[in-house]
C-alpha atoms as a PDB file:
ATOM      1  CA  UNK A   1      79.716 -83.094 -56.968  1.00  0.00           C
ATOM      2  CA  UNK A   2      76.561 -82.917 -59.867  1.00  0.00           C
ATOM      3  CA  UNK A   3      75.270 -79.748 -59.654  1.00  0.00           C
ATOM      4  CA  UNK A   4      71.383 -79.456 -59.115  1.00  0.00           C
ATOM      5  CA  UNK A   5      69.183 -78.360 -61.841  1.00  0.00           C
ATOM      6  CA  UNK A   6      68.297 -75.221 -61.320  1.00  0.00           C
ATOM      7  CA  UNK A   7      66.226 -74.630 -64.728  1.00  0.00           C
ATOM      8  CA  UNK A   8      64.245 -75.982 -67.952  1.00  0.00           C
ATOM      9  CA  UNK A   9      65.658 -75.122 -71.249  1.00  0.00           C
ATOM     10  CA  UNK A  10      62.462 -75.753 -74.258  1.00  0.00           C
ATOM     11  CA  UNK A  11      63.520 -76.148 -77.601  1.00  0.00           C
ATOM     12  CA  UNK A  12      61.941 -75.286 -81.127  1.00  0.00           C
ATOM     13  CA  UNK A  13      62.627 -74.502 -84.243  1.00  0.00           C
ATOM     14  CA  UNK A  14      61.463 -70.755 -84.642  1.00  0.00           C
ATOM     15  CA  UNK A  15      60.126 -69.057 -87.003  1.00  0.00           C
ATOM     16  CA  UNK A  16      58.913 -65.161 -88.460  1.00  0.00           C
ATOM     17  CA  UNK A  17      56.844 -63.037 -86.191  1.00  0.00           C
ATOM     18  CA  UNK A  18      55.922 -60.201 -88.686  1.00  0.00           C
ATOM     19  CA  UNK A  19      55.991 -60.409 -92.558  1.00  0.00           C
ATOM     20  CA  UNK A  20      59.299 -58.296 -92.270  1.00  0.00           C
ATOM     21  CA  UNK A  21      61.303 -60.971 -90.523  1.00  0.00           C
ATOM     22  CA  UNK A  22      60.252 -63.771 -93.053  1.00  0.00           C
ATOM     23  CA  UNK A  23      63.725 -63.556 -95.700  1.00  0.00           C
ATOM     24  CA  UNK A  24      65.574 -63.494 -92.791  1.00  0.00           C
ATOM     25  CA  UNK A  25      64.251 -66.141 -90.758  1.00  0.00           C
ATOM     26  CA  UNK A  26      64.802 -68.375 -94.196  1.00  0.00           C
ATOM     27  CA  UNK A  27      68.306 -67.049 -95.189  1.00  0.00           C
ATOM     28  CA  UNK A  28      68.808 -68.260 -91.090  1.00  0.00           C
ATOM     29  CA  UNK A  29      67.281 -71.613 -92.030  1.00  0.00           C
ATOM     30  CA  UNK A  30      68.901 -71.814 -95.621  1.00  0.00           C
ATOM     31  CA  UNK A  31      72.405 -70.894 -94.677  1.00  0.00           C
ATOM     32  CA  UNK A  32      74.996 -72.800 -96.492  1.00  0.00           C
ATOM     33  CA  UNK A  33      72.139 -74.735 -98.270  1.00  0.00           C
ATOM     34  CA  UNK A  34      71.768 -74.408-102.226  1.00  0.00           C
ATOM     35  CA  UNK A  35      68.088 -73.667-102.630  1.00  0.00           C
ATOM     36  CA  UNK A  36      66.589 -72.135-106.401  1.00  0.00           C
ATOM     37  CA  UNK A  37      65.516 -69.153-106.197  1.00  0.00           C
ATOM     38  CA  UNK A  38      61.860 -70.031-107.261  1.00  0.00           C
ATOM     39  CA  UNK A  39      61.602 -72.448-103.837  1.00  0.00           C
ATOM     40  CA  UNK A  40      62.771 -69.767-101.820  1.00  0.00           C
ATOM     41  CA  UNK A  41      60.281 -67.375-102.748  1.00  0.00           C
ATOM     42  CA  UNK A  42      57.434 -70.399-102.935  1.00  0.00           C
ATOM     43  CA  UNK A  43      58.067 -70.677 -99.314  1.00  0.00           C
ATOM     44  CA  UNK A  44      58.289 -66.722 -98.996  1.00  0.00           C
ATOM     45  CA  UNK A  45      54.699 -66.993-100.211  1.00  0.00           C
ATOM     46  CA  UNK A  46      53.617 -69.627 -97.815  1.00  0.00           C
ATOM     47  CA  UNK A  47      54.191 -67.173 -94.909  1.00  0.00           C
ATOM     48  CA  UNK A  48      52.006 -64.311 -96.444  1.00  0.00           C
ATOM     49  CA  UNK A  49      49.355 -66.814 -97.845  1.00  0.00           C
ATOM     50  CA  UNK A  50      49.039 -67.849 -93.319  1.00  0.00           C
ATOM     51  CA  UNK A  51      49.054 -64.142 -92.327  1.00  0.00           C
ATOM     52  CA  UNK A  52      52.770 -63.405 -92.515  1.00  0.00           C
ATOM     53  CA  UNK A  53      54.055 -64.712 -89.554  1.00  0.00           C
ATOM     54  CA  UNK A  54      54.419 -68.192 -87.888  1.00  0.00           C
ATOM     55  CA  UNK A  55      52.390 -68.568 -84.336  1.00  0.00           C
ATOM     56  CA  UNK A  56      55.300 -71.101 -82.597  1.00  0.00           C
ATOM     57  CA  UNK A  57      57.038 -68.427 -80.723  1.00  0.00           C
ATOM     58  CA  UNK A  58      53.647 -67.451 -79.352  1.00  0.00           C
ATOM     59  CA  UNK A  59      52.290 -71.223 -79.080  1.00  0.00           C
ATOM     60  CA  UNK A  60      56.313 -72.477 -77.548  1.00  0.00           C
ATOM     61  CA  UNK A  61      55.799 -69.648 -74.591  1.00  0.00           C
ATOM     62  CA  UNK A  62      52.429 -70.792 -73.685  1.00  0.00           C
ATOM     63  CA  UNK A  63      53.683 -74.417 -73.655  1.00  0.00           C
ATOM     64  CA  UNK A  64      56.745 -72.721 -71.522  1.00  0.00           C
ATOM     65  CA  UNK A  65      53.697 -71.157 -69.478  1.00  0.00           C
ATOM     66  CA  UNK A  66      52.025 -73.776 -68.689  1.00  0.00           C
ATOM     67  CA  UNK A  67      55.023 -75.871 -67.534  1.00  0.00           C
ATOM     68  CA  UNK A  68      56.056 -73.255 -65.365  1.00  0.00           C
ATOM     69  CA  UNK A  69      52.711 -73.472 -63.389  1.00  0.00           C
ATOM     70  CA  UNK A  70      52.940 -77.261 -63.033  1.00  0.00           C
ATOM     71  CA  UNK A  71      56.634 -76.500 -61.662  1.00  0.00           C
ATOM     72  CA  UNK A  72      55.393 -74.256 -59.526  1.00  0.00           C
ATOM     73  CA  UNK A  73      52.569 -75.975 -58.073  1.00  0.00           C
ATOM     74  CA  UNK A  74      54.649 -78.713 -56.706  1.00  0.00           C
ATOM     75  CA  UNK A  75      57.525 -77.032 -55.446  1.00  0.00           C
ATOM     76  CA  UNK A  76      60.513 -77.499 -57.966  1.00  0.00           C
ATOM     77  CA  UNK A  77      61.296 -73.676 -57.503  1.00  0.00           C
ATOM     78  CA  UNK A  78      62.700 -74.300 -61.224  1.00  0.00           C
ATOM     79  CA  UNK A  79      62.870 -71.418 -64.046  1.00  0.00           C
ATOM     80  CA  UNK A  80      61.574 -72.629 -67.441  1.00  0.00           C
ATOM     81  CA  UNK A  81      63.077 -70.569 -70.287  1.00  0.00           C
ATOM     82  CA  UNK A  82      62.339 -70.825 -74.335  1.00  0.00           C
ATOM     83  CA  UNK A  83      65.833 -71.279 -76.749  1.00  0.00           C
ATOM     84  CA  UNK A  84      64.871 -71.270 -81.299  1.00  0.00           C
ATOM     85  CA  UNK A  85      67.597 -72.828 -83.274  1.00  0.00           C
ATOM     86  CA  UNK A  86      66.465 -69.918 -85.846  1.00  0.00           C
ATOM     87  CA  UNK A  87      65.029 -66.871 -84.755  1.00  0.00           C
ATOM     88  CA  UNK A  88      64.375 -64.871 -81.543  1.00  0.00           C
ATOM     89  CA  UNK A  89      64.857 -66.055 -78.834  1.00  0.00           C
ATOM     90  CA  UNK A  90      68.307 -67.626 -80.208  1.00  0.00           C
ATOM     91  CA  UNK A  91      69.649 -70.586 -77.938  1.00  0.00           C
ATOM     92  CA  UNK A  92      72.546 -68.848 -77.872  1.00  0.00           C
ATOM     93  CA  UNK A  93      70.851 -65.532 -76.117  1.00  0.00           C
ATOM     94  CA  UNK A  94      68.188 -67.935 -73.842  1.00  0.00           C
ATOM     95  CA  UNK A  95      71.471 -69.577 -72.517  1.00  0.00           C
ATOM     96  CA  UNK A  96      73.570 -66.090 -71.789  1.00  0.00           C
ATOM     97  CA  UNK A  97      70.068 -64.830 -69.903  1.00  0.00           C
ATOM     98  CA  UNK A  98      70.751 -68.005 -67.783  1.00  0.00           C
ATOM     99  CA  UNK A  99      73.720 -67.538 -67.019  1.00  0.00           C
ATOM    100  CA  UNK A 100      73.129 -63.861 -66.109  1.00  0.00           C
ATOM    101  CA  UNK A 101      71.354 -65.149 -63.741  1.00  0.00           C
ATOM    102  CA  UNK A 102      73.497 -67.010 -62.316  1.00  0.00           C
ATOM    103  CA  UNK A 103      71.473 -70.635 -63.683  1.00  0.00           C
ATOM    104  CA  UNK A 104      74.089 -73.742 -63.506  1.00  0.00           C
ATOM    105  CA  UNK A 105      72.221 -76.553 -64.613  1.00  0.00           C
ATOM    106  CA  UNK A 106      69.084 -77.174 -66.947  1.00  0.00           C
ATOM    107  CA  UNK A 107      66.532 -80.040 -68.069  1.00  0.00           C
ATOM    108  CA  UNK A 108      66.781 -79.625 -71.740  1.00  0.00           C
ATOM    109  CA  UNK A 109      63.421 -80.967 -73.990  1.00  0.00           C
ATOM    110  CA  UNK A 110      63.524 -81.096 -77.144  1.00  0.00           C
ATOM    111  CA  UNK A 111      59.993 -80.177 -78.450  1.00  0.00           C
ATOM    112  CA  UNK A 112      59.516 -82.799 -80.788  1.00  0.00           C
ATOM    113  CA  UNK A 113      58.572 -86.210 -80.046  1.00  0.00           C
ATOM    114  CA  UNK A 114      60.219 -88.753 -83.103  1.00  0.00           C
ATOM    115  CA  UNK A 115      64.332 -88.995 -83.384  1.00  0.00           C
ATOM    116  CA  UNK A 116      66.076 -88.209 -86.460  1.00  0.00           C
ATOM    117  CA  UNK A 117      68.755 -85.753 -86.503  1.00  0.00           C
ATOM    118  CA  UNK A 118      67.171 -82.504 -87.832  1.00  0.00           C
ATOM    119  CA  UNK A 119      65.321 -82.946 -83.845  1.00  0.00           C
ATOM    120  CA  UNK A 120      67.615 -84.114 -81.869  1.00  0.00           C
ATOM    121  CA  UNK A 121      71.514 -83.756 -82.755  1.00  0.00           C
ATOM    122  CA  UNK A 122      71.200 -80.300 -84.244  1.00  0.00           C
ATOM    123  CA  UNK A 123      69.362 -78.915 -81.390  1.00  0.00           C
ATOM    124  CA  UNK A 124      72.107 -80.617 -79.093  1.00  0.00           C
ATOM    125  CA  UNK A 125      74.552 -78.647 -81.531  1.00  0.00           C
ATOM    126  CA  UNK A 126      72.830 -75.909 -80.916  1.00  0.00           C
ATOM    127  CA  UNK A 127      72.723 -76.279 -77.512  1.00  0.00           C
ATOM    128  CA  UNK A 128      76.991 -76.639 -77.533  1.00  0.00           C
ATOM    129  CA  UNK A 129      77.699 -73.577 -80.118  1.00  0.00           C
ATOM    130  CA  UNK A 130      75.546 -71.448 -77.407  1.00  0.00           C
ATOM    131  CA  UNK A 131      77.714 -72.662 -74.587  1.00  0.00           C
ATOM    132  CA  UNK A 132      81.085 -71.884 -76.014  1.00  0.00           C
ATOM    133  CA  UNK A 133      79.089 -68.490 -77.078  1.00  0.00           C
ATOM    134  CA  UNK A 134      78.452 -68.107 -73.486  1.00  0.00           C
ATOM    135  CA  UNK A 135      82.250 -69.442 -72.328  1.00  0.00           C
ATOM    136  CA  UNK A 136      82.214 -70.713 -68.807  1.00  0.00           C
ATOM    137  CA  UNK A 137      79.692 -70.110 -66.856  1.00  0.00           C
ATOM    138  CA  UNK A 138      77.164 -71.426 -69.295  1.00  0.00           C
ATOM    139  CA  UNK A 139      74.404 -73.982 -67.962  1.00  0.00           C
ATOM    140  CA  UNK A 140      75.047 -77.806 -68.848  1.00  0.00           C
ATOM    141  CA  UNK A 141      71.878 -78.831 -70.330  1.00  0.00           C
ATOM    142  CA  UNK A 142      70.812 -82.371 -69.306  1.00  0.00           C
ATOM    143  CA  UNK A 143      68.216 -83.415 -72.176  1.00  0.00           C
ATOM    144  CA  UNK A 144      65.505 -85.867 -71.260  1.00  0.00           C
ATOM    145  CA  UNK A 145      64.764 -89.527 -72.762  1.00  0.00           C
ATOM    146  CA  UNK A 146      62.429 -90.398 -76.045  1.00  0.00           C
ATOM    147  CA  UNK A 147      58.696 -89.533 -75.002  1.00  0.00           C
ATOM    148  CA  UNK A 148      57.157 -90.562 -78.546  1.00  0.00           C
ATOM    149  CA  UNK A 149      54.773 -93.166 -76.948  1.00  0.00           C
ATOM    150  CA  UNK A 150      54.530 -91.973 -73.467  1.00  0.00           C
ATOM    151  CA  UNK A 151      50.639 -92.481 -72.185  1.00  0.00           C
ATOM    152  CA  UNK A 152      50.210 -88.777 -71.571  1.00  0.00           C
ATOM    153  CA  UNK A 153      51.241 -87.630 -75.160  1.00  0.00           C
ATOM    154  CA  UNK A 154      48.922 -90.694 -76.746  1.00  0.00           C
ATOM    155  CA  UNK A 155      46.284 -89.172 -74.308  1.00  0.00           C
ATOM    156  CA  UNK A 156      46.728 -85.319 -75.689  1.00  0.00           C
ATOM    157  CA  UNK A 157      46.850 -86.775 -79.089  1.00  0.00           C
ATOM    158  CA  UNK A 158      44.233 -89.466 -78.974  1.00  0.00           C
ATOM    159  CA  UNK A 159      41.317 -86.210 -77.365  1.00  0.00           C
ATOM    160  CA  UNK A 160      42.586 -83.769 -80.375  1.00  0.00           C
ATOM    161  CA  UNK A 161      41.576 -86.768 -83.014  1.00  0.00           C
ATOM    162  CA  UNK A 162      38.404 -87.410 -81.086  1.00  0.00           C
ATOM    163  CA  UNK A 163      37.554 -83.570 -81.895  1.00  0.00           C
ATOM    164  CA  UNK A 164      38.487 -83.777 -85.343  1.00  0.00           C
ATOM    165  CA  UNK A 165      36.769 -87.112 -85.643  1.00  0.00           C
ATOM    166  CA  UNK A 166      33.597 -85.736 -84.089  1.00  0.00           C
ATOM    167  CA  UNK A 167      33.499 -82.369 -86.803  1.00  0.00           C
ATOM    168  CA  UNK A 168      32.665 -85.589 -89.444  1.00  0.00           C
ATOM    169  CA  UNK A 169      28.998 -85.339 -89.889  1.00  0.00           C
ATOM    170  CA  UNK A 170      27.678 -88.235 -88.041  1.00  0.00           C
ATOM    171  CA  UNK A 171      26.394 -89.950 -91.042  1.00  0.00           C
ATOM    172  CA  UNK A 172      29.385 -90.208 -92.817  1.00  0.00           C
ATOM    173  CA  UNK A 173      31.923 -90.520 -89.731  1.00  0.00           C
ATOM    174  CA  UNK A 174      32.101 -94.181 -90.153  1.00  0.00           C
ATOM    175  CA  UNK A 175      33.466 -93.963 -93.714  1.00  0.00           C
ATOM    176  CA  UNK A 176      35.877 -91.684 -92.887  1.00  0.00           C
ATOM    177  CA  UNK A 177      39.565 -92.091 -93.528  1.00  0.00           C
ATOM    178  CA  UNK A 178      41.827 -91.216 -90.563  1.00  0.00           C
ATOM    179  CA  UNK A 179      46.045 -90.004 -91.801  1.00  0.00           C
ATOM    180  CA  UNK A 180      48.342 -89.255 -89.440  1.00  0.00           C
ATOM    181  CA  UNK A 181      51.238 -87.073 -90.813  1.00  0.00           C
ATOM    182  CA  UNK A 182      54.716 -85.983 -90.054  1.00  0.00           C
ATOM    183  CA  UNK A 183      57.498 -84.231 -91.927  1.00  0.00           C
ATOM    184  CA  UNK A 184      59.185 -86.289 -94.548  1.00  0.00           C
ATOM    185  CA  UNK A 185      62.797 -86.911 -94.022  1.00  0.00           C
ATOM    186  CA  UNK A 186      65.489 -88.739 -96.368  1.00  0.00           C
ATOM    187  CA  UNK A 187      64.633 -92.092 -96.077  1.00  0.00           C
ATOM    188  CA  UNK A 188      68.429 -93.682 -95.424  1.00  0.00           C
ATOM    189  CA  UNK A 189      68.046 -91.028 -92.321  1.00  0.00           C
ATOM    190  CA  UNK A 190      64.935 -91.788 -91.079  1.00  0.00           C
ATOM    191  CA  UNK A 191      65.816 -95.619 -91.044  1.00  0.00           C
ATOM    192  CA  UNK A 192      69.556 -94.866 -89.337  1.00  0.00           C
ATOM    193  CA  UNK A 193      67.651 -92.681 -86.403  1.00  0.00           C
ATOM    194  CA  UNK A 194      64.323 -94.429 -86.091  1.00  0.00           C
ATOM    195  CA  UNK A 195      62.361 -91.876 -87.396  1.00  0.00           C
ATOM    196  CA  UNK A 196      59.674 -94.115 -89.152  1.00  0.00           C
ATOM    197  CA  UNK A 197      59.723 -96.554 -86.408  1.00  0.00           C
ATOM    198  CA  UNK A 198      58.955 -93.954 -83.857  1.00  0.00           C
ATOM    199  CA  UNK A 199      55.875 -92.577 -86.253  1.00  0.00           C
ATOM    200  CA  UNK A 200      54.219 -95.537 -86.309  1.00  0.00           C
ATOM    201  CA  UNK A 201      54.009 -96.583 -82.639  1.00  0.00           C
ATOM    202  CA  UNK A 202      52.748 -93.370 -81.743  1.00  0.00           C
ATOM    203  CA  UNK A 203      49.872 -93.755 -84.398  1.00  0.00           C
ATOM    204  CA  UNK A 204      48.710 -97.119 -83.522  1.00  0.00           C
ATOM    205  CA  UNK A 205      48.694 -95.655 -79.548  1.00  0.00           C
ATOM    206  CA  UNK A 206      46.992 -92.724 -80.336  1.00  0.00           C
ATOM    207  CA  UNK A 207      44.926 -94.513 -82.996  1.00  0.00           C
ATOM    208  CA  UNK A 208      43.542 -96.977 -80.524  1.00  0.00           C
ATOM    209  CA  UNK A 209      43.034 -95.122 -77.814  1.00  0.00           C
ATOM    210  CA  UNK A 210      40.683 -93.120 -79.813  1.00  0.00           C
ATOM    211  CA  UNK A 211      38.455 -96.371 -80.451  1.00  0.00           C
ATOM    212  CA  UNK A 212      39.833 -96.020 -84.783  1.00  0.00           C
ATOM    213  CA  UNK A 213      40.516 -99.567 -86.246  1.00  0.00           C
ATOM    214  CA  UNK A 214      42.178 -98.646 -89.707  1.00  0.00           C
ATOM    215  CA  UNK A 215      44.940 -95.419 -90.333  1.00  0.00           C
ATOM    216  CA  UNK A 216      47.554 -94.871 -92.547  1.00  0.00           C
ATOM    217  CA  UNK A 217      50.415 -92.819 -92.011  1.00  0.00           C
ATOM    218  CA  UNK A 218      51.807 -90.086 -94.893  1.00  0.00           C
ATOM    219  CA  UNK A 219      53.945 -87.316 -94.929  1.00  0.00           C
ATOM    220  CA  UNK A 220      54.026 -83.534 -95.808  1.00  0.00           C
ATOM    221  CA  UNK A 221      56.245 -81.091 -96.418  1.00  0.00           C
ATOM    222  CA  UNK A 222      59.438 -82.542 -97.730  1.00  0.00           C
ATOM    223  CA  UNK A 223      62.017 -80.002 -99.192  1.00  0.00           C
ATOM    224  CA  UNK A 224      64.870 -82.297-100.610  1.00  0.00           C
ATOM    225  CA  UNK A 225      66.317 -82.654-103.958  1.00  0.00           C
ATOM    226  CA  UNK A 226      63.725 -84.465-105.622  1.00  0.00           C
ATOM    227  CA  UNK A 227      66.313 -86.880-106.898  1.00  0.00           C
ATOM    228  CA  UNK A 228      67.019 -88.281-103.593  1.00  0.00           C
ATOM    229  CA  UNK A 229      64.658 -90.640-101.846  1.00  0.00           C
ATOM    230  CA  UNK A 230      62.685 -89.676 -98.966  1.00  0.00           C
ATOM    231  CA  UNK A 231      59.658 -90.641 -96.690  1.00  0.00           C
ATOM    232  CA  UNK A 232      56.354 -91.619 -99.196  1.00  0.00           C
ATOM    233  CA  UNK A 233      53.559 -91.165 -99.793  1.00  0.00           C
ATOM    234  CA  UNK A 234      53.019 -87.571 -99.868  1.00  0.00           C
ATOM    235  CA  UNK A 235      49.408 -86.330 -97.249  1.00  0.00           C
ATOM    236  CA  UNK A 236      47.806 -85.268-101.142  1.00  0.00           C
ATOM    237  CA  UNK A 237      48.422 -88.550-102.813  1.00  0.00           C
ATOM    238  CA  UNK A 238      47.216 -90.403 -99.945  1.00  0.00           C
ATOM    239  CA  UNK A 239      44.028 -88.223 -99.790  1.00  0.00           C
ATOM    240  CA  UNK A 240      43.369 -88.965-103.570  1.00  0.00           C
ATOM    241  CA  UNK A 241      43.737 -92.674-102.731  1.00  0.00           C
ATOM    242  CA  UNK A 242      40.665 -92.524 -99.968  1.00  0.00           C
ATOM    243  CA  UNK A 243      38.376 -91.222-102.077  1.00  0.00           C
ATOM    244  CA  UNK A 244      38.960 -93.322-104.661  1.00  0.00           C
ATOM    245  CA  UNK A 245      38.514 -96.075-101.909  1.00  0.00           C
ATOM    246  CA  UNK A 246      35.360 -94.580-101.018  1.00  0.00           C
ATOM    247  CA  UNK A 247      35.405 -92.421 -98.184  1.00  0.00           C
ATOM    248  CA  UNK A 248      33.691 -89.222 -98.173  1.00  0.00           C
ATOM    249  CA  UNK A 249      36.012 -87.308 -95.184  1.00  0.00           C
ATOM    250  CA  UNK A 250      39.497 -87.402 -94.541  1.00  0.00           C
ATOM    251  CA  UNK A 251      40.646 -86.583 -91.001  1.00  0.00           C
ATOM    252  CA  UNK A 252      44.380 -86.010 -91.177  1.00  0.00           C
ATOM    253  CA  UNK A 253      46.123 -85.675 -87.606  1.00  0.00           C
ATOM    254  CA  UNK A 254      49.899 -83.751 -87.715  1.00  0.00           C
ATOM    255  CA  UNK A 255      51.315 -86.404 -84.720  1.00  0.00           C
ATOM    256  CA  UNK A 256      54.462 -85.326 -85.655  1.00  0.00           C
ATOM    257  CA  UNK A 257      54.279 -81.978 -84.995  1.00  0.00           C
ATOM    258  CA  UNK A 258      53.718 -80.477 -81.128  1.00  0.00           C
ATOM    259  CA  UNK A 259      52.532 -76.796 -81.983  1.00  0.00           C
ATOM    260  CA  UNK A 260      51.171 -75.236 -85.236  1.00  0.00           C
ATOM    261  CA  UNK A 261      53.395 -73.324 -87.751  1.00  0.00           C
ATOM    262  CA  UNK A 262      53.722 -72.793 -91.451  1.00  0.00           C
ATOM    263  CA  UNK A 263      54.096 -76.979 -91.977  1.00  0.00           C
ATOM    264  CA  UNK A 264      50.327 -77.171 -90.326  1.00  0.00           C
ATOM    265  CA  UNK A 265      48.587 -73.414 -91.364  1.00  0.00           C
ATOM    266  CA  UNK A 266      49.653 -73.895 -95.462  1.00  0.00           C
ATOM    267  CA  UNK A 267      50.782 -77.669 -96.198  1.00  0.00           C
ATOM    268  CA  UNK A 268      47.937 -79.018 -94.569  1.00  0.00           C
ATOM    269  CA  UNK A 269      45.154 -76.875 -93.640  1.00  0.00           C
ATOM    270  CA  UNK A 270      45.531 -74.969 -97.038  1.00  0.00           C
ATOM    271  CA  UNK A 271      47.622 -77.574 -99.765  1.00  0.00           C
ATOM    272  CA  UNK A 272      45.910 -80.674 -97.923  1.00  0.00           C
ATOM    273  CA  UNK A 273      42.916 -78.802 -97.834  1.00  0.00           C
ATOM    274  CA  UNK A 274      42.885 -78.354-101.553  1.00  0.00           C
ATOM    275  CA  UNK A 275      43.368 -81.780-102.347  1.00  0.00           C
ATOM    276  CA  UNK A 276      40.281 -82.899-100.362  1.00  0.00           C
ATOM    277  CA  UNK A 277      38.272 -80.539-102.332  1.00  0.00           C
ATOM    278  CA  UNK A 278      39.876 -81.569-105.599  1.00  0.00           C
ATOM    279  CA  UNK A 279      38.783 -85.136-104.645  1.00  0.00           C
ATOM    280  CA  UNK A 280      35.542 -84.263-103.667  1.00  0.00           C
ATOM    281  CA  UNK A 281      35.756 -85.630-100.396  1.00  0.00           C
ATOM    282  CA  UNK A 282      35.821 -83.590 -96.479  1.00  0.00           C
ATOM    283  CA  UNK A 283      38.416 -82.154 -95.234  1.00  0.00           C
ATOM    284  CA  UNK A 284      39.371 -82.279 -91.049  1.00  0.00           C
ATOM    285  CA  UNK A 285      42.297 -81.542 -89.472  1.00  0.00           C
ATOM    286  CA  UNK A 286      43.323 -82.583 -85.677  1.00  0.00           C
ATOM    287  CA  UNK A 287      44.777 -79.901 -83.897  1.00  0.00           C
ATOM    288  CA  UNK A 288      47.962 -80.526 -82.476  1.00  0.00           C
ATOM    289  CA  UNK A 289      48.905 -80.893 -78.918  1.00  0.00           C
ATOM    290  CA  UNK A 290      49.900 -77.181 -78.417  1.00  0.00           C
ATOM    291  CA  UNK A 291      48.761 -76.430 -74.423  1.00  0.00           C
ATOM    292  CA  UNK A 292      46.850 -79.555 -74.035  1.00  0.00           C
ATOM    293  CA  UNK A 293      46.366 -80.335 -70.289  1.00  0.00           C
ATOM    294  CA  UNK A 294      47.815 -83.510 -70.450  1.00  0.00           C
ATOM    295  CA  UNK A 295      50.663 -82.252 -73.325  1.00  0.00           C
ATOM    296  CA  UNK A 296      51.629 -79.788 -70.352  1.00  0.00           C
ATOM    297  CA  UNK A 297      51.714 -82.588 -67.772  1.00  0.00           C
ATOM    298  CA  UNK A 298      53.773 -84.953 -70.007  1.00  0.00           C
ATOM    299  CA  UNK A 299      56.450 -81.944 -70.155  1.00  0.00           C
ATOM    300  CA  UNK A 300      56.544 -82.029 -66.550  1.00  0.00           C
ATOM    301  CA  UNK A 301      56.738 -85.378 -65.958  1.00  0.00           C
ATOM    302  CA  UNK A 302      59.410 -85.380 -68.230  1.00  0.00           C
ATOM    303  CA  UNK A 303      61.452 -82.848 -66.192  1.00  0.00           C
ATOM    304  CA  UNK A 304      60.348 -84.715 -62.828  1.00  0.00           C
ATOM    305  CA  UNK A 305      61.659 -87.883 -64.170  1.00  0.00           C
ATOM    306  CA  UNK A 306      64.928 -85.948 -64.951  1.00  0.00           C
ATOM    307  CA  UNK A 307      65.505 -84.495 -61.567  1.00  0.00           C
ATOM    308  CA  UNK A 308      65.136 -87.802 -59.909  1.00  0.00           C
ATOM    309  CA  UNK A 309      67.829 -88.882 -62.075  1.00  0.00           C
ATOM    310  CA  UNK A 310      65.642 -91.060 -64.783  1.00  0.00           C
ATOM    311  CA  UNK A 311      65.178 -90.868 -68.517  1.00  0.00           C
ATOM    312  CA  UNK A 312      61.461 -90.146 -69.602  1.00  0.00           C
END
């Protein structure tokens, strides 16, 4: 006999509280990885440059929060706990605390919305180191379908680019150029998993649900060998591009990203930021998702659709 689900398991990526925790948190990340010295202390001063710290512990627990009082409200009786892949609260220690308490069963989410394997097999890894960690009386962890163009994300997505959209002073909004962004990946991965694919439905949802004709889709952060092909054009190049075409703002919208962290507070809203202003053009950033009403009701639904034995 299936046992019932008894709990939600979130899942992020993690990240430095304190300045103190930074090395660590990236010799966690970089493990086994061959990274120059001279990146690794680039991205040391990416951390301090934000305020030392990443927010997506903080920002992940309010998500956890808010799911909790949706649970709640409608009778579930399930207990929503928070698992990082690389710092505190490890997967590995969220899934001993479950068992503890004596938790069998748990919706698992993912908190990312586009496949590739950085967001969805290595947090499943994750998720199966932590169990044999735990031994036998570990949860199973059940995860939930693909939720990249699900009508309440597009709706928590499309209000956060109306915001943005409406910081463009009203006589130049109509000239300005809207981006969406997400993290570059190797390209032969992104076409394997459906990476790109997923990108781009979400922005032409979330792009016409806001009332927005025209996007174009970039990508930020990438950290590969430079010799290896991955996801173009780069946020910057793409914001040189619209001013040369004319447009006097830029409103760039991080779709694939669900909370902020060091890939939103430096690469875009200080690197992206620059750019504009080296262009001469305006500079306006969509927040993303993070505790958005209907962000928090899509995480729901997606554990509702679980329990009744559905994929998102």
């Amino acid at each position: 006999m299936t046992q019932a689900f008894d709990a939600v398991l979130l899942l992020a990526f993690g990240g430095p509280t304190r300045s103190e925790e930074i090395r660590p948190f990236l010799d966690n990340v970089l493990r086994g990885r061959p990274v120059p010295p001279e990146r690794y202390e680039e991205v040391v001063r990416h951390y301090l440059e934000v305020g030392g710290s990443s927010p997506i512990a903080r920002l992940t627990e309010s998500q956890a929060e808010g799911l909790r009082s949706r649970l709640a409200s409608d009778g579930s009786g399930l207990t929503v706990f928070v698992g990082m892949r690389h710092w505190h609260p490890y997967v590995s220690d969220t899934l001993a605390t479950m068992a503890a308490g004596g938790l069998r069963r748990a919706v698992g989410i993912v908190l990312a919305a586009h496949p590739s394997p950085p967001s969805r097999e290595a947090y499943r890894q994750a998720v199966e180191e932590g169990r044999r960690r735990v031994g036998a009386t570990a949860p199973e962890v059940d995860f939930v379908g693909e939720w990249h163009d699900h009508p309440l994300l597009v709706a928590a997505l499309a209000d956060r680019l109306c915001d943005a959209l409406a910081a463009v002073p009203a006589d130049r909004r109509a000239r300005a150029a809207l981006v969406f962004t997400a993290h570059s990946l190797p390209a032969a991965m992104s076409e394997t998993s459906g990476y790109e694919t997923s990108l781009r439905r979400t922005a032409e949802l979330v792009a016409r649900a806001a009332g927005v004709p025209a996007w174009r889709l970039a990508w930020q952060s990438r950290s590969g060998s430079p010799r290896d092909p991955w996801l173009e054009p780069d946020v910057r190049d793409v914001i040189a591009d619209v001013a040369r075409d004319g447009s006097g703002d830029v409103v760039v919208a991080p779709i694939g990203f669900v909370c902020d962290h060091v890939e939103i507070l430096y690469d875009l809203d200080v690197e992206a930021r620059a750019a504009a202003r080296a262009a001469g053009i305006g500079f306006h950033r969509a927040a993303t998702a993070g505790t958005h009403p209907a962000f928090l009701d899509l995480l729901a639904e997606l554990v509702r659709g679980r329990l009744g034995g559905r994929t998102a």
